[in-house]
C-alpha atoms as a PDB file:
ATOM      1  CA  UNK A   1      49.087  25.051  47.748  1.00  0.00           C
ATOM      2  CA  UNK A   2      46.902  21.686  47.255  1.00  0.00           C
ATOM      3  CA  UNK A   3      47.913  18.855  46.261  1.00  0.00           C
ATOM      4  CA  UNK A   4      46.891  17.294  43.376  1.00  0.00           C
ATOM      5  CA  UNK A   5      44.463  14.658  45.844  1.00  0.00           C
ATOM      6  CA  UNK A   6      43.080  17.385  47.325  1.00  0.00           C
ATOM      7  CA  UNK A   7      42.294  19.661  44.617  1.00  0.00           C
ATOM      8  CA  UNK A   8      40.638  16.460  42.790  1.00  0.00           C
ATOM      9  CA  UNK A   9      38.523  15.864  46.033  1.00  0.00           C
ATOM     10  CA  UNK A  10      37.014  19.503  46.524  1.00  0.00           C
ATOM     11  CA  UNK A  11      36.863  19.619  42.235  1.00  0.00           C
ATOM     12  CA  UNK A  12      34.277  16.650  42.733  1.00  0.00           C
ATOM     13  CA  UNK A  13      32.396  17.698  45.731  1.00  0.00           C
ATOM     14  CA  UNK A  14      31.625  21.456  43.875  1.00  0.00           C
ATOM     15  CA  UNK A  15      28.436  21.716  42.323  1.00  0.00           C
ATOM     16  CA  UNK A  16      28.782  21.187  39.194  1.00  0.00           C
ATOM     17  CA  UNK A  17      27.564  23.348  36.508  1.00  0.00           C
ATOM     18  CA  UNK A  18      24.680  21.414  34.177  1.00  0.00           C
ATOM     19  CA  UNK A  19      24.191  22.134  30.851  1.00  0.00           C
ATOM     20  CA  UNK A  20      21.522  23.850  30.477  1.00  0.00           C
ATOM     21  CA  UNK A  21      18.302  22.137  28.908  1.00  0.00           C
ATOM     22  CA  UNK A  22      14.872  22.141  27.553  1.00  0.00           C
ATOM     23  CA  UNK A  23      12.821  25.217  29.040  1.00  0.00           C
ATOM     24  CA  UNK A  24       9.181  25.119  29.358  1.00  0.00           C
ATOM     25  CA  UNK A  25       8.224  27.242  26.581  1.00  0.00           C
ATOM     26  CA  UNK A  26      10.575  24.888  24.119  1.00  0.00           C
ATOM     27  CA  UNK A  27       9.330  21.725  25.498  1.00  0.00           C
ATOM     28  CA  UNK A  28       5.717  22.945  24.661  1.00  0.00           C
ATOM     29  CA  UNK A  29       6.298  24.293  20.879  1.00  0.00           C
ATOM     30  CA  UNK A  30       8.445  20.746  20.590  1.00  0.00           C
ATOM     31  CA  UNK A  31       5.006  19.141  21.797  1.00  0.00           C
ATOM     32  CA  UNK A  32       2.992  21.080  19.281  1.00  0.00           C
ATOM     33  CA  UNK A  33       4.638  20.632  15.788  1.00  0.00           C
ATOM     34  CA  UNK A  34       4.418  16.935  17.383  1.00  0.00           C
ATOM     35  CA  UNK A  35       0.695  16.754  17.255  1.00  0.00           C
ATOM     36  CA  UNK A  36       0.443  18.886  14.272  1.00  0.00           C
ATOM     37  CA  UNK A  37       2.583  16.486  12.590  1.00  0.00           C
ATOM     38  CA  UNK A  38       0.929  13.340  13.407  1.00  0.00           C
ATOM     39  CA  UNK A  39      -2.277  15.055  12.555  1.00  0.00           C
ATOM     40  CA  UNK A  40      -1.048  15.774   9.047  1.00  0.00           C
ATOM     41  CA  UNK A  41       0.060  12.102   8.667  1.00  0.00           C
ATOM     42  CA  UNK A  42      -3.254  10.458  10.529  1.00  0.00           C
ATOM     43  CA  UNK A  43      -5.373  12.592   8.004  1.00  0.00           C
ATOM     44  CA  UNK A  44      -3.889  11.656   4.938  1.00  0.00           C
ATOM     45  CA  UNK A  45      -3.548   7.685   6.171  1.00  0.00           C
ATOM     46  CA  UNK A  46      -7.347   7.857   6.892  1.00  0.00           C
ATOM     47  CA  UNK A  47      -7.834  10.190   3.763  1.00  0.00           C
ATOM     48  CA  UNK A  48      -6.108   7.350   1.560  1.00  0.00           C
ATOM     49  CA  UNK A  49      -7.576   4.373   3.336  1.00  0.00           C
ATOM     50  CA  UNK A  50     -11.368   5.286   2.808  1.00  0.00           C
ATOM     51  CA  UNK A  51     -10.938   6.182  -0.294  1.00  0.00           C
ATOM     52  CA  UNK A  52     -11.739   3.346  -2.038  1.00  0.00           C
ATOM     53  CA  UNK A  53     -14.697   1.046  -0.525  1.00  0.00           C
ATOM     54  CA  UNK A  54     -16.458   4.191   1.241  1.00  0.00           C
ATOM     55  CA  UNK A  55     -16.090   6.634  -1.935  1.00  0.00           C
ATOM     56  CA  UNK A  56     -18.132   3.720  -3.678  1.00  0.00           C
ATOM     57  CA  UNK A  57     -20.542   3.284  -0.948  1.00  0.00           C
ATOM     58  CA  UNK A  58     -21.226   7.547  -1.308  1.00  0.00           C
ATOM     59  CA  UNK A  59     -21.697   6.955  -5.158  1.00  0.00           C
ATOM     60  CA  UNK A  60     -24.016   4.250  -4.576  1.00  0.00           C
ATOM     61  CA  UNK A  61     -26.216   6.136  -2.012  1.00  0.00           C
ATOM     62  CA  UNK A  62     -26.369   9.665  -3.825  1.00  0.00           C
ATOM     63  CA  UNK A  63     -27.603   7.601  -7.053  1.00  0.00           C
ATOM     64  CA  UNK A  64     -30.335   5.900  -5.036  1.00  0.00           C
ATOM     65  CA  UNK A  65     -31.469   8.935  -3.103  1.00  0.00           C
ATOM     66  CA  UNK A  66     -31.925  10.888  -6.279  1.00  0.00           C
ATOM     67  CA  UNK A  67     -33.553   8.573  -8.335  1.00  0.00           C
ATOM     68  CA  UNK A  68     -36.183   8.205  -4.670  1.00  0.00           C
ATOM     69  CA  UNK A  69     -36.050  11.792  -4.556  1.00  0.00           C
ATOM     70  CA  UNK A  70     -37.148  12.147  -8.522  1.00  0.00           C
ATOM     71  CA  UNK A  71     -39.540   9.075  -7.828  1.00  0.00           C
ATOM     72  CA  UNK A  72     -41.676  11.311  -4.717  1.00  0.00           C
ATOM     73  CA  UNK A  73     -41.792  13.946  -7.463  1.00  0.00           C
ATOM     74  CA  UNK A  74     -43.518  11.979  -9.951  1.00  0.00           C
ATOM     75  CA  UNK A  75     -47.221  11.893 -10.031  1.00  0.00           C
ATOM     76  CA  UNK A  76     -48.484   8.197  -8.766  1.00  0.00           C
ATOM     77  CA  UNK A  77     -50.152   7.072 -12.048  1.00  0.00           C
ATOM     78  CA  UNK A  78     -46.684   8.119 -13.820  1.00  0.00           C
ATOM     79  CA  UNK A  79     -44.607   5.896 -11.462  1.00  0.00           C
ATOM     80  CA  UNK A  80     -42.394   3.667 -13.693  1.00  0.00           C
ATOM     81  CA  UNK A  81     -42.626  -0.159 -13.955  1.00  0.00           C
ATOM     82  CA  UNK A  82     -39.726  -2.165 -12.422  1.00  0.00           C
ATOM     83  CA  UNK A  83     -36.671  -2.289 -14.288  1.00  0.00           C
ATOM     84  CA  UNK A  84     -33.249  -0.698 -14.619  1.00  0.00           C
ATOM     85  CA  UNK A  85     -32.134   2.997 -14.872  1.00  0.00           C
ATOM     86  CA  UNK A  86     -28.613   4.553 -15.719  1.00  0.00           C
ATOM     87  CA  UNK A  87     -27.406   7.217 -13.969  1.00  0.00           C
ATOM     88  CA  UNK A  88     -23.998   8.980 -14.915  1.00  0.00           C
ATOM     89  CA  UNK A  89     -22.485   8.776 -11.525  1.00  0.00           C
ATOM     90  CA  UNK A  90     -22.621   5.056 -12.126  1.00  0.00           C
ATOM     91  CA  UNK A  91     -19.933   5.406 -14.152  1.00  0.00           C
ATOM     92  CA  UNK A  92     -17.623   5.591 -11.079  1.00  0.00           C
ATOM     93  CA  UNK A  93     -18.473   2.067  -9.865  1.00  0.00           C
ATOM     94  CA  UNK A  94     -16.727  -1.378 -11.521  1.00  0.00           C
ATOM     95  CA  UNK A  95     -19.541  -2.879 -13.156  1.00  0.00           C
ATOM     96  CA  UNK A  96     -22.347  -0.851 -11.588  1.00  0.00           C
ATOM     97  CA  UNK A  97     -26.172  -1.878 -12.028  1.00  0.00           C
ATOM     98  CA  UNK A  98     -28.797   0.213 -10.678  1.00  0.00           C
ATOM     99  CA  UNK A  99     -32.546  -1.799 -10.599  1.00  0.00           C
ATOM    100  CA  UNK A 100     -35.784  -0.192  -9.480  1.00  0.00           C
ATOM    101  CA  UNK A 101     -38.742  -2.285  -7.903  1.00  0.00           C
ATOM    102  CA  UNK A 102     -42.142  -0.675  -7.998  1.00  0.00           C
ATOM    103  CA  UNK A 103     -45.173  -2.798  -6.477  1.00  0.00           C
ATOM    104  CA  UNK A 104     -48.520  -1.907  -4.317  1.00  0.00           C
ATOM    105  CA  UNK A 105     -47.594  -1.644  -0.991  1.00  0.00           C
ATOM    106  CA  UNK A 106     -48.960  -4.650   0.912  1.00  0.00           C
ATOM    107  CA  UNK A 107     -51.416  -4.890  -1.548  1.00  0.00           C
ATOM    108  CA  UNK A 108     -53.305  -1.544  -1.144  1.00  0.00           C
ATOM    109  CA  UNK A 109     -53.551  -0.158  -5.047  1.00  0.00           C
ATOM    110  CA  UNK A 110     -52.875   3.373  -3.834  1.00  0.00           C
ATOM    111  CA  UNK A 111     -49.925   3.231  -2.384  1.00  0.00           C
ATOM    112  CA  UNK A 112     -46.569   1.963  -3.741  1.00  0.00           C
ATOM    113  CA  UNK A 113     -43.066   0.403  -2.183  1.00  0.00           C
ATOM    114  CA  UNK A 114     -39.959   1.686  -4.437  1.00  0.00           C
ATOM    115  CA  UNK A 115     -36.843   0.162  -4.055  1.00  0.00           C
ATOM    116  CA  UNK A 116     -33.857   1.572  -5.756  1.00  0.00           C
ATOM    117  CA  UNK A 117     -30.949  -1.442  -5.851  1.00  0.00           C
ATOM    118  CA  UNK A 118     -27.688  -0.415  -6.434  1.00  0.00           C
ATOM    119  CA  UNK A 119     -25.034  -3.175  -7.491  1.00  0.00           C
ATOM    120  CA  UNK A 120     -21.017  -2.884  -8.487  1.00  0.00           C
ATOM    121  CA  UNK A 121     -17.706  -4.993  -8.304  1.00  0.00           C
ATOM    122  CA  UNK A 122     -15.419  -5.014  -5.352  1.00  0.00           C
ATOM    123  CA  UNK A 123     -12.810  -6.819  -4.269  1.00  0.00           C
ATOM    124  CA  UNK A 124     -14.148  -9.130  -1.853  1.00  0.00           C
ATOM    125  CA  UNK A 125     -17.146 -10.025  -4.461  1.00  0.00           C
ATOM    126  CA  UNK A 126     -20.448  -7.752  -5.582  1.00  0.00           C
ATOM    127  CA  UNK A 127     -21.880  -5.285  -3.153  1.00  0.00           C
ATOM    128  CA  UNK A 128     -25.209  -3.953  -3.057  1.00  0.00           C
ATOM    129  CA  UNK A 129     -26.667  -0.868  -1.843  1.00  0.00           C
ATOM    130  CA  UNK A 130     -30.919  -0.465  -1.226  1.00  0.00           C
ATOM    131  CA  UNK A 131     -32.904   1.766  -0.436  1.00  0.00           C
ATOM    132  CA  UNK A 132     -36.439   1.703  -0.259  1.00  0.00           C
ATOM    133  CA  UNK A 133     -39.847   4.173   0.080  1.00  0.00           C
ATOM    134  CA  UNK A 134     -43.650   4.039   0.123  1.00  0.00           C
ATOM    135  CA  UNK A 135     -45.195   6.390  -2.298  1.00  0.00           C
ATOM    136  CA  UNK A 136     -49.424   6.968  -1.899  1.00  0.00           C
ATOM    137  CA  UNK A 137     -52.046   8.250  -4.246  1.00  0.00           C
ATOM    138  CA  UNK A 138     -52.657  12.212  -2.820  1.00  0.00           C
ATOM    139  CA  UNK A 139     -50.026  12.409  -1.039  1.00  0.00           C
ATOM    140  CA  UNK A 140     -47.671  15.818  -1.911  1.00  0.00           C
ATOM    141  CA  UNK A 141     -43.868  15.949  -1.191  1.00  0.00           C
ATOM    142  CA  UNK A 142     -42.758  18.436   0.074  1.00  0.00           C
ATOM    143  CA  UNK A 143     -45.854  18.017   2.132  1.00  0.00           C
ATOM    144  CA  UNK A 144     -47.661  21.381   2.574  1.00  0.00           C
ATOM    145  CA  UNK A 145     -46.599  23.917   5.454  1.00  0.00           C
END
């Protein structure tokens, strides 16, 4: 029989059985929700973040683009004057006002610079969005194919 020192003594120097952990396979799916996860959260963050400022900034640039887009359909002696237009989706932007600029282009008579201004409220003061085209006498948009 052993004594108790000795049985102690060969008990240590066994090899010890580990508990088992982690395989490969487990560590990977583990890994995976992971990233799906923060995915999920990152897109909603960034989702809830631009919201604001940069859904403004979209309003502003699909009313300006229309209204050049209606303008290059317009024959050149119906061009309106300069003034101010309302659009509905300018009802989505804190005190929104949308201005339109028509004059000859660098003095020639036939041909004329638009610029579509639009204005609203933010937080850190007013913001303005531009945009600007040249329109000429016999010119066609869609230009023919």
């Amino acid at each position: 029989m052993l004594h108790y020192k000795q049985y102690r003594a060969k008990k240590i120097f066994q090899k010890q059985k580990l508990p088992s952990g982690f395989a490969l396979f487990e560590a990977v799916i583990a890994i995976t929700l992971l990233a799906v996860a923060t995915l999920v959260f990152l897109s909603i963050w960034l989702m809830a973040s631009i919201g604001g400022p940069t859904q403004r900034l979209m309003v502003a640039h699909h009313v300006a683009s229309k209204k050049i887009e209606e303008l290059r359909q317009t024959n050149f002696d119906s061009l309106p004057p300069s003034g101010t237009f309302s659009d509905p989706a300018l009802n989505e932007l804190p005190g929104a006002l949308a201005e339109l600029s028509v004059s000859n282009y660098l003095g020639i008579v036939d041909m004329k610079h638009i610029k579509v201004t639009i204005s609203w409220d933010e937080s850190g003061g007013r913001k303005i969005y531009a945009l600007d085209t040249v329109i000429s006498r016999g010119a066609s948009y869609p230009p023919p194919q």
